[in-house]
N, C-alpha and C. Protein backbone atom coordinates (compact mmCIF):
# COMPACT_ATOMS: atom_id res chain seq x y z
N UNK A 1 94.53 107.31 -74.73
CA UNK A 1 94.69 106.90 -73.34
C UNK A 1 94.48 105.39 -73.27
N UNK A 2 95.50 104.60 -72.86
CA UNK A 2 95.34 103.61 -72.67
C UNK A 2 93.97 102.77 -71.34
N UNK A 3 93.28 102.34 -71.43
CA UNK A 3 92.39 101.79 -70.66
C UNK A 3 92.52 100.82 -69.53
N UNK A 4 93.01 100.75 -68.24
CA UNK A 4 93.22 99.83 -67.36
C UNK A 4 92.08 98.95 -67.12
N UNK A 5 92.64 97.56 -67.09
CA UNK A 5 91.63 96.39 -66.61
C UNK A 5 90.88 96.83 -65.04
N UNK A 6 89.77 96.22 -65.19
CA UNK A 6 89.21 96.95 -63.92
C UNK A 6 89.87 96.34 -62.51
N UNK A 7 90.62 95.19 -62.42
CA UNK A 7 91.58 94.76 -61.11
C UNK A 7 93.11 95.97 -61.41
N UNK A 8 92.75 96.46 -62.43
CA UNK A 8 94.11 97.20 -61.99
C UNK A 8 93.77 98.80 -61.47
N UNK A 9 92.73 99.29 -62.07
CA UNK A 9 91.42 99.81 -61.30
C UNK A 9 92.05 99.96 -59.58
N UNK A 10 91.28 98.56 -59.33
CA UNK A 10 91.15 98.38 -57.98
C UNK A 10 92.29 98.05 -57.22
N UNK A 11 93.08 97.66 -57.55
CA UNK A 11 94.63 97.49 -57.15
C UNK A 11 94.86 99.38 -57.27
N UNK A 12 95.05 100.19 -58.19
CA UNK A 12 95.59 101.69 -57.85
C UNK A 12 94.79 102.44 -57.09
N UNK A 13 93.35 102.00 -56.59
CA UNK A 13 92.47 102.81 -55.56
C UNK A 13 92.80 101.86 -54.41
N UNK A 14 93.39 101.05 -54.19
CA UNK A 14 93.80 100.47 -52.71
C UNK A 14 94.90 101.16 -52.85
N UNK A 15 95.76 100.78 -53.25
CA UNK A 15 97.38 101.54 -53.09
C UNK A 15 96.87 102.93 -52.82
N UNK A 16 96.05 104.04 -53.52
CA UNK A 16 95.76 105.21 -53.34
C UNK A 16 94.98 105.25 -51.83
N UNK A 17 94.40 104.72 -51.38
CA UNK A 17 93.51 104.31 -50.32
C UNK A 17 94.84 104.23 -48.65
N UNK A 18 95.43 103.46 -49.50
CA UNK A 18 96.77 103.09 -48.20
C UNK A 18 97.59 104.76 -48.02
N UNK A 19 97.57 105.05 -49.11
CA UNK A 19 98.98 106.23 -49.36
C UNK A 19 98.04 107.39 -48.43
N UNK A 20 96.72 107.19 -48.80
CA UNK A 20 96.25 108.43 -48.13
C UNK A 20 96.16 108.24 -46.44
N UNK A 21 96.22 107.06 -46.41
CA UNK A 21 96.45 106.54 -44.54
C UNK A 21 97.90 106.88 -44.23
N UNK A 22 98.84 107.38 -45.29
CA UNK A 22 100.22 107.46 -44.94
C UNK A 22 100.82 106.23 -45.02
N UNK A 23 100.56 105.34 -45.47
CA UNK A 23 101.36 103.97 -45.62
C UNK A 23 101.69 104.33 -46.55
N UNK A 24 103.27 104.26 -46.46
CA UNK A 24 104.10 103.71 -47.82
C UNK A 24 104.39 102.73 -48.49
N UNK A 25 103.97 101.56 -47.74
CA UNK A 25 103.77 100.49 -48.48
C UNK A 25 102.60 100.27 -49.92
N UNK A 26 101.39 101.37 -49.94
CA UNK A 26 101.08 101.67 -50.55
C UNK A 26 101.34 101.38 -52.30
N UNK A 27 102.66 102.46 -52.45
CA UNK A 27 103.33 102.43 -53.65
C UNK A 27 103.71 101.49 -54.20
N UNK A 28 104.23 100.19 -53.16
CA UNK A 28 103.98 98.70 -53.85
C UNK A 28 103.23 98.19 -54.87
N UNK A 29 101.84 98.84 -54.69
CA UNK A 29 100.68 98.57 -55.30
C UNK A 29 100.71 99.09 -56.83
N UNK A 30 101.75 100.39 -57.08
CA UNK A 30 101.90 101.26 -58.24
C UNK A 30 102.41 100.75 -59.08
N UNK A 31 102.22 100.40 -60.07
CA UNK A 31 103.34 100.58 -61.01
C UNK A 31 103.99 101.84 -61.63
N UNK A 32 105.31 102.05 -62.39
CA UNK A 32 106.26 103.11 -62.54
C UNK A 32 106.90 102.87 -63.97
N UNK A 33 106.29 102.15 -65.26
CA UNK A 33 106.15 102.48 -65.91
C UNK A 33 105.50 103.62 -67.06
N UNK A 34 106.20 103.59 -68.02
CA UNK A 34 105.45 104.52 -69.36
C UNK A 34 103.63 103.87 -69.58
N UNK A 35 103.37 103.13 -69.60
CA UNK A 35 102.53 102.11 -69.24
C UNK A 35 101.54 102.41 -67.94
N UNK A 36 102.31 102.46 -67.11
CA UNK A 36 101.48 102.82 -65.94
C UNK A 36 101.07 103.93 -66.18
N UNK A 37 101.62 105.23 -66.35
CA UNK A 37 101.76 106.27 -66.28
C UNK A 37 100.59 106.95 -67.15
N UNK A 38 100.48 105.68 -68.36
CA UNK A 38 99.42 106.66 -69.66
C UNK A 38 98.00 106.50 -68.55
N UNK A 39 98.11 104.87 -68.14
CA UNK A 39 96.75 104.15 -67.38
C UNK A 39 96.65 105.15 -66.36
N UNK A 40 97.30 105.64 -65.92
CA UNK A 40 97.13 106.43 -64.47
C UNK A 40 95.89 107.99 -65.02
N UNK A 41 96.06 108.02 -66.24
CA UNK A 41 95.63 109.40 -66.44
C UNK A 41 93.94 108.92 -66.65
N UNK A 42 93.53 107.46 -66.57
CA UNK A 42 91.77 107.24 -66.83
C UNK A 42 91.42 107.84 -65.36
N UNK A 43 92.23 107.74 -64.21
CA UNK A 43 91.44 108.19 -62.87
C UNK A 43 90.62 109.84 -63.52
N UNK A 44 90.98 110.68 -64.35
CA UNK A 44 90.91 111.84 -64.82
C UNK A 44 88.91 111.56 -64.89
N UNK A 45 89.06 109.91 -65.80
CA UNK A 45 87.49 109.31 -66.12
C UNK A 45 86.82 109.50 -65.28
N UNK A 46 87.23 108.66 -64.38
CA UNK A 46 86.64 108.31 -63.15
C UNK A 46 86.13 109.11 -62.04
N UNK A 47 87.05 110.28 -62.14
CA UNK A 47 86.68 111.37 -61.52
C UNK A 47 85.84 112.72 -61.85
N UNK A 48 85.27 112.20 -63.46
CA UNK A 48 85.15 113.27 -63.78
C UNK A 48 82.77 113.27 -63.58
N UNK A 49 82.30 112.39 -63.47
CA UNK A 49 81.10 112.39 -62.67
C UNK A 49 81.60 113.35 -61.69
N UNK A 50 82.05 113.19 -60.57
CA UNK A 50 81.95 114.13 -59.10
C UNK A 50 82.48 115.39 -59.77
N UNK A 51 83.24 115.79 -60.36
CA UNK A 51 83.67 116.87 -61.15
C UNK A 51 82.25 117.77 -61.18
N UNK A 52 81.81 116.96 -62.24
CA UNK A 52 80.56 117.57 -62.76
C UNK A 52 79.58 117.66 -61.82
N UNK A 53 79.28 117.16 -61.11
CA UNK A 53 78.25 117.35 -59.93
C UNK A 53 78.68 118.49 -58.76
N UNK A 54 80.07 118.45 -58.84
CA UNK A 54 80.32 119.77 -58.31
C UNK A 54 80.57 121.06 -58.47
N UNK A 55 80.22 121.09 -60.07
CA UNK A 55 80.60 121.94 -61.00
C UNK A 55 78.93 122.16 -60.88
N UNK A 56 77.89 121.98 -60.88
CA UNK A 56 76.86 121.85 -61.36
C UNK A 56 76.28 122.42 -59.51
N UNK A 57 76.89 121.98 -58.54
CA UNK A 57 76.73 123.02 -57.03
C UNK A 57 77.23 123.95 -56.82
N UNK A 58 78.69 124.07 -57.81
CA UNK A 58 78.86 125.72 -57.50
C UNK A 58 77.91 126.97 -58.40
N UNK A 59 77.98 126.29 -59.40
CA UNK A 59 77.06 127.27 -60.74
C UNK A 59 75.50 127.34 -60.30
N UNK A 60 75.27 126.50 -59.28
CA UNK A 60 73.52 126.79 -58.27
C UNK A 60 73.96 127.78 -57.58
N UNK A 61 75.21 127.45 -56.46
CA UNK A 61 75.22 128.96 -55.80
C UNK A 61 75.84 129.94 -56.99
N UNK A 62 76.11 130.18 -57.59
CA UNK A 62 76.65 131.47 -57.91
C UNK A 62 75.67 132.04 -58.90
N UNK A 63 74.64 131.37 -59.05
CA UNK A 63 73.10 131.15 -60.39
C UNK A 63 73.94 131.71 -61.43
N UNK A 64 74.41 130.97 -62.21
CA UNK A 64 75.11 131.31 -63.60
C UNK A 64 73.78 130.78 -64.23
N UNK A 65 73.48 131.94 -65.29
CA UNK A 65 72.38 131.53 -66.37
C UNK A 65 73.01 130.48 -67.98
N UNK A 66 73.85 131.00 -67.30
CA UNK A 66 74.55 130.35 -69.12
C UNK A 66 74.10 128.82 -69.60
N UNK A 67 73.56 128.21 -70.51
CA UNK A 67 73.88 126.95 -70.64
C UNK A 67 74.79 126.06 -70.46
N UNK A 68 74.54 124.68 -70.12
CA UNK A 68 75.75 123.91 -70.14
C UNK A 68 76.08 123.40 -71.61
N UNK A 69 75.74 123.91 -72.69
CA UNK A 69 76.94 123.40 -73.65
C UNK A 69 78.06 124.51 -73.74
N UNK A 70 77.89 125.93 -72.84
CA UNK A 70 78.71 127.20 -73.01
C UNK A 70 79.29 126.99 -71.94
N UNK A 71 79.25 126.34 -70.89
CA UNK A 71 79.75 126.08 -69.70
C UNK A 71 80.81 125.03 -69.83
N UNK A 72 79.98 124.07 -70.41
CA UNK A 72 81.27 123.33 -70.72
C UNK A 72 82.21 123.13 -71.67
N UNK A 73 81.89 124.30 -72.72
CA UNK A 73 82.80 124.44 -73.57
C UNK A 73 83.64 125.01 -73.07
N UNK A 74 83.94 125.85 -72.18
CA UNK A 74 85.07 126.41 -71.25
C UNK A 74 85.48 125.35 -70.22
N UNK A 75 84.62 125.05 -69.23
CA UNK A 75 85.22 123.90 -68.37
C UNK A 75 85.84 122.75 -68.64
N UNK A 76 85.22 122.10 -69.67
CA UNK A 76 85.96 120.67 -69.93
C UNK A 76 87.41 121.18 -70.07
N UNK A 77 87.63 121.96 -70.97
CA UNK A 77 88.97 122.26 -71.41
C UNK A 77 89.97 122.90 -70.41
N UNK A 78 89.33 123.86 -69.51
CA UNK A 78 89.99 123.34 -68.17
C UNK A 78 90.26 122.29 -67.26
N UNK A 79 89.49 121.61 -67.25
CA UNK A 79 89.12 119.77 -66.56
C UNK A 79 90.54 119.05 -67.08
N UNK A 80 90.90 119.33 -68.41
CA UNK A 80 91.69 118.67 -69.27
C UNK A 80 93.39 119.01 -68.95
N UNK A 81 93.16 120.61 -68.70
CA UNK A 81 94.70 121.30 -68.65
C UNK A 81 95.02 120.81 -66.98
N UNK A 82 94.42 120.28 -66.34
CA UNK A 82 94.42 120.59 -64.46
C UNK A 82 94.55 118.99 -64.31
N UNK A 83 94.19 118.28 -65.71
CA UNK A 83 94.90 116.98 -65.54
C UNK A 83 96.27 117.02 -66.15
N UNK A 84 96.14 117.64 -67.11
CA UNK A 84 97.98 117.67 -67.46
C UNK A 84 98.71 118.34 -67.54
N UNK A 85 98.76 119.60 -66.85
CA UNK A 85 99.81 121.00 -66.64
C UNK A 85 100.71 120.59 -66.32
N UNK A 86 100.58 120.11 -64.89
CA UNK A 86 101.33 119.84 -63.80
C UNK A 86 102.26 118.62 -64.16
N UNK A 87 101.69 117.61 -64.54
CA UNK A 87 102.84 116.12 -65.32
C UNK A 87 103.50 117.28 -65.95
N UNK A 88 103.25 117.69 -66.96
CA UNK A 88 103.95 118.54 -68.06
C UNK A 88 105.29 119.53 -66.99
N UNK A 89 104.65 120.19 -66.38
CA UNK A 89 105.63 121.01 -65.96
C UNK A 89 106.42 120.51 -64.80
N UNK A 90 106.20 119.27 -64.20
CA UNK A 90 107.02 118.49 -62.92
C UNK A 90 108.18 117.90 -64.20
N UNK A 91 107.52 117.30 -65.10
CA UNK A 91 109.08 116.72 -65.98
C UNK A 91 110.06 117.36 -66.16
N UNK A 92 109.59 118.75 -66.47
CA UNK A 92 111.02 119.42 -66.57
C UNK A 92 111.47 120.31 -65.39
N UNK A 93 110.95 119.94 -64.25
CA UNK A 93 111.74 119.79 -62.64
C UNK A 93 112.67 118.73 -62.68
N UNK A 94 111.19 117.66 -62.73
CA UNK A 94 112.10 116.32 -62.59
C UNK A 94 113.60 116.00 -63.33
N UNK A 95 113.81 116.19 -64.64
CA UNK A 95 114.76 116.17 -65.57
C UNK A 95 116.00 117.26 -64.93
N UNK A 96 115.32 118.61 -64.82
CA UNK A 96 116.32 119.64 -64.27
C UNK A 96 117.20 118.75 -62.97
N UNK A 97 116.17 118.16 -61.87
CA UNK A 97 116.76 117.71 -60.86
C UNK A 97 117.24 116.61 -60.43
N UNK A 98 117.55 115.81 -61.74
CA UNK A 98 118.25 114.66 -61.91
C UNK A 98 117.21 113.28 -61.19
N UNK A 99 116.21 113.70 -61.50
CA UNK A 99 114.91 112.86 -60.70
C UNK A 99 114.10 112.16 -61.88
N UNK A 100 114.38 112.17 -63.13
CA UNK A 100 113.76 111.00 -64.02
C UNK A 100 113.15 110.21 -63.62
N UNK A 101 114.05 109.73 -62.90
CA UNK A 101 114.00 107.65 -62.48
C UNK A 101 112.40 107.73 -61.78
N UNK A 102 112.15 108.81 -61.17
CA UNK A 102 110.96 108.85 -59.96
C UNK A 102 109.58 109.40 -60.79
N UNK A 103 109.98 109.92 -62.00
CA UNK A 103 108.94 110.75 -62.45
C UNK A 103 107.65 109.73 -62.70
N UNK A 104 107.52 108.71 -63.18
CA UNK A 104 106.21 108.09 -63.57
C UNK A 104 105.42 107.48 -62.02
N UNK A 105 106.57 107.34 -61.34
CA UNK A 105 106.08 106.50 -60.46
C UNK A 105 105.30 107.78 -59.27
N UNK A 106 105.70 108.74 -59.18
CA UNK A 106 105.04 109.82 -58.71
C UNK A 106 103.60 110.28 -59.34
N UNK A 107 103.63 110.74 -60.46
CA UNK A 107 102.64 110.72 -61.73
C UNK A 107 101.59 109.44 -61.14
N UNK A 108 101.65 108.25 -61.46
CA UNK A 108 101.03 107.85 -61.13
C UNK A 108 100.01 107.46 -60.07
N UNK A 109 100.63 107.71 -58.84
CA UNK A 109 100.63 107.89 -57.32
C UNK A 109 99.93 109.14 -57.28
N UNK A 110 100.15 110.05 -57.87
CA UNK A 110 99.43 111.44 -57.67
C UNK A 110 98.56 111.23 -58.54
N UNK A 111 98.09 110.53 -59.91
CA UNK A 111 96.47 110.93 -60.66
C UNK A 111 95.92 109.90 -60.09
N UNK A 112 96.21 108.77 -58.93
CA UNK A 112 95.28 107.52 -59.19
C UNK A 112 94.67 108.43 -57.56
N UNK A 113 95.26 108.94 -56.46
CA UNK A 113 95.20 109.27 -55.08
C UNK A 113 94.18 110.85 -55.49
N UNK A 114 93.86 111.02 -56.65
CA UNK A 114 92.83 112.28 -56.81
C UNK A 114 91.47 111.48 -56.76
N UNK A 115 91.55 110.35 -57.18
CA UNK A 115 90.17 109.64 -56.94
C UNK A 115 89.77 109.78 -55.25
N UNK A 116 90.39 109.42 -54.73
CA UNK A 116 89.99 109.30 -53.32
C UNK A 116 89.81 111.00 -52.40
N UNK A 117 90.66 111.72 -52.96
CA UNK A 117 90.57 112.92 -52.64
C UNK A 117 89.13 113.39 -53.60
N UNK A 118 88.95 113.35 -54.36
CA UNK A 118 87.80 113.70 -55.13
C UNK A 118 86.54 112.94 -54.28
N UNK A 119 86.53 111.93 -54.02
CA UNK A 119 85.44 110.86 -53.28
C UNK A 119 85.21 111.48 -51.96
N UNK A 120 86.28 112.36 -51.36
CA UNK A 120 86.39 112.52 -49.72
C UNK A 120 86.17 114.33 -49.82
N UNK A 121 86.29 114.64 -51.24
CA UNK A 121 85.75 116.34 -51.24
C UNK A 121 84.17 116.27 -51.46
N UNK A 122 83.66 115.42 -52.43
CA UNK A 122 82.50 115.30 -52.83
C UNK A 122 81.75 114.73 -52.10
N UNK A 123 82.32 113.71 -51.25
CA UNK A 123 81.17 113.78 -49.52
C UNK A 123 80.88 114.55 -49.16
N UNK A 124 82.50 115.11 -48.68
CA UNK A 124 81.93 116.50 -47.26
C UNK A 124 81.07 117.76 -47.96
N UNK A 125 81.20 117.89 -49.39
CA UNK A 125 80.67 118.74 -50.07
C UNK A 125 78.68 118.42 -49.99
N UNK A 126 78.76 117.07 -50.20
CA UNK A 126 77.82 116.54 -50.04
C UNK A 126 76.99 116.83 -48.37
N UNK A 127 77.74 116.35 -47.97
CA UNK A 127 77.00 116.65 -46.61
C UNK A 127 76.58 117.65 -46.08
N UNK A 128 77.42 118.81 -46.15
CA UNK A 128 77.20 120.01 -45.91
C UNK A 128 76.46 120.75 -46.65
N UNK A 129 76.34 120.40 -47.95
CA UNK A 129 74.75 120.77 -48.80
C UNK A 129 73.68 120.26 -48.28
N UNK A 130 73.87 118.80 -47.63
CA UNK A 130 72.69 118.01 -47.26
C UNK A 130 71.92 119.06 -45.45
N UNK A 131 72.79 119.59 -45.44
CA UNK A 131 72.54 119.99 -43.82
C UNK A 131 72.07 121.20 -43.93
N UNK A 132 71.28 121.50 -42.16
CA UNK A 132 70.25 122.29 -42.72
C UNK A 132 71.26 123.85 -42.44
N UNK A 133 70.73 125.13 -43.19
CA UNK A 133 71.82 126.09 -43.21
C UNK A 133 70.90 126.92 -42.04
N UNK A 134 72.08 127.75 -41.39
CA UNK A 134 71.65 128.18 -40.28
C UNK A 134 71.68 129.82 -40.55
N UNK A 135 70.39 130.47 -39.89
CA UNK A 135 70.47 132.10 -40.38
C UNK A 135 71.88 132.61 -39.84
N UNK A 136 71.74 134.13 -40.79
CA UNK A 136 72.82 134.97 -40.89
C UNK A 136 72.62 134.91 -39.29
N UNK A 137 74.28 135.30 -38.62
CA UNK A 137 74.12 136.00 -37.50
C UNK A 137 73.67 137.46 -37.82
N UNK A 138 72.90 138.09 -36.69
CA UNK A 138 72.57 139.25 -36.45
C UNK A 138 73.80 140.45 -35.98
């Protein structure tokens, strides 16, 4: 995986930041290279702290006893396929539907805009753990 400079970092979480306000001007911010496209897959990094912290609130509620090196010997490797199924299986949409030209620049736009969706699940997730829980109704 290629490693993005940290202004390019912050240049694909503004563009991701705009896109999620619905600005399309946004994508300006993207690049739509092979290049872009490898860099786009570190958000996977970046996201993967809140991952784990929310991986680590569901397995409290559900009290899984198992260890986490057995836990995450299954999860990571899911963590891994849920970053790249989907590239994998949109290319050969994309290709089927004469949509090449668009494929990286989508790809990219979609792994850098999971940061912010990940940041805006792991709040409200946050908060609503933080708050106080109210008894069963009767």
């Amino acid at each position: 995986m290629k490693v993005p400079a940290p202004g390019e970092i912050l240049q694909a979480l503004y563009a991701s930041w705009r896109l999620a306000r619905l600005d399309p001007q946004g994508l300006s911010f993207l690049g739509a290279t092979a290049e872009d496209f490898r860099k786009s897959f570190f958000a996977a990094v970046i996201v993967l702290p809140a991952w784990l912290f929310l991986l680590a609130l569901h397995l409290r509620e559900l009290e899984v006893t198992a260890g986490w090196p057995a836990i995450l010997a299954i999860q990571l490797p899911a963590y891994v396929i849920s970053w790249t199924l989907y590239p994998v299986i949109l290319d050969g949409f994309c290709r089927a539907m004469d949509r090449d030209a668009h494929y990286f620049r989508y790809i990219v736009a979609f792994n850098w805009i999971k940061v912010i969706q990940t940041l805006a699940f792991t709040l409200a997730t946050l908060i609503g753990f933080l708050l106080p829980r109210l008894p069963p109704a009767a």
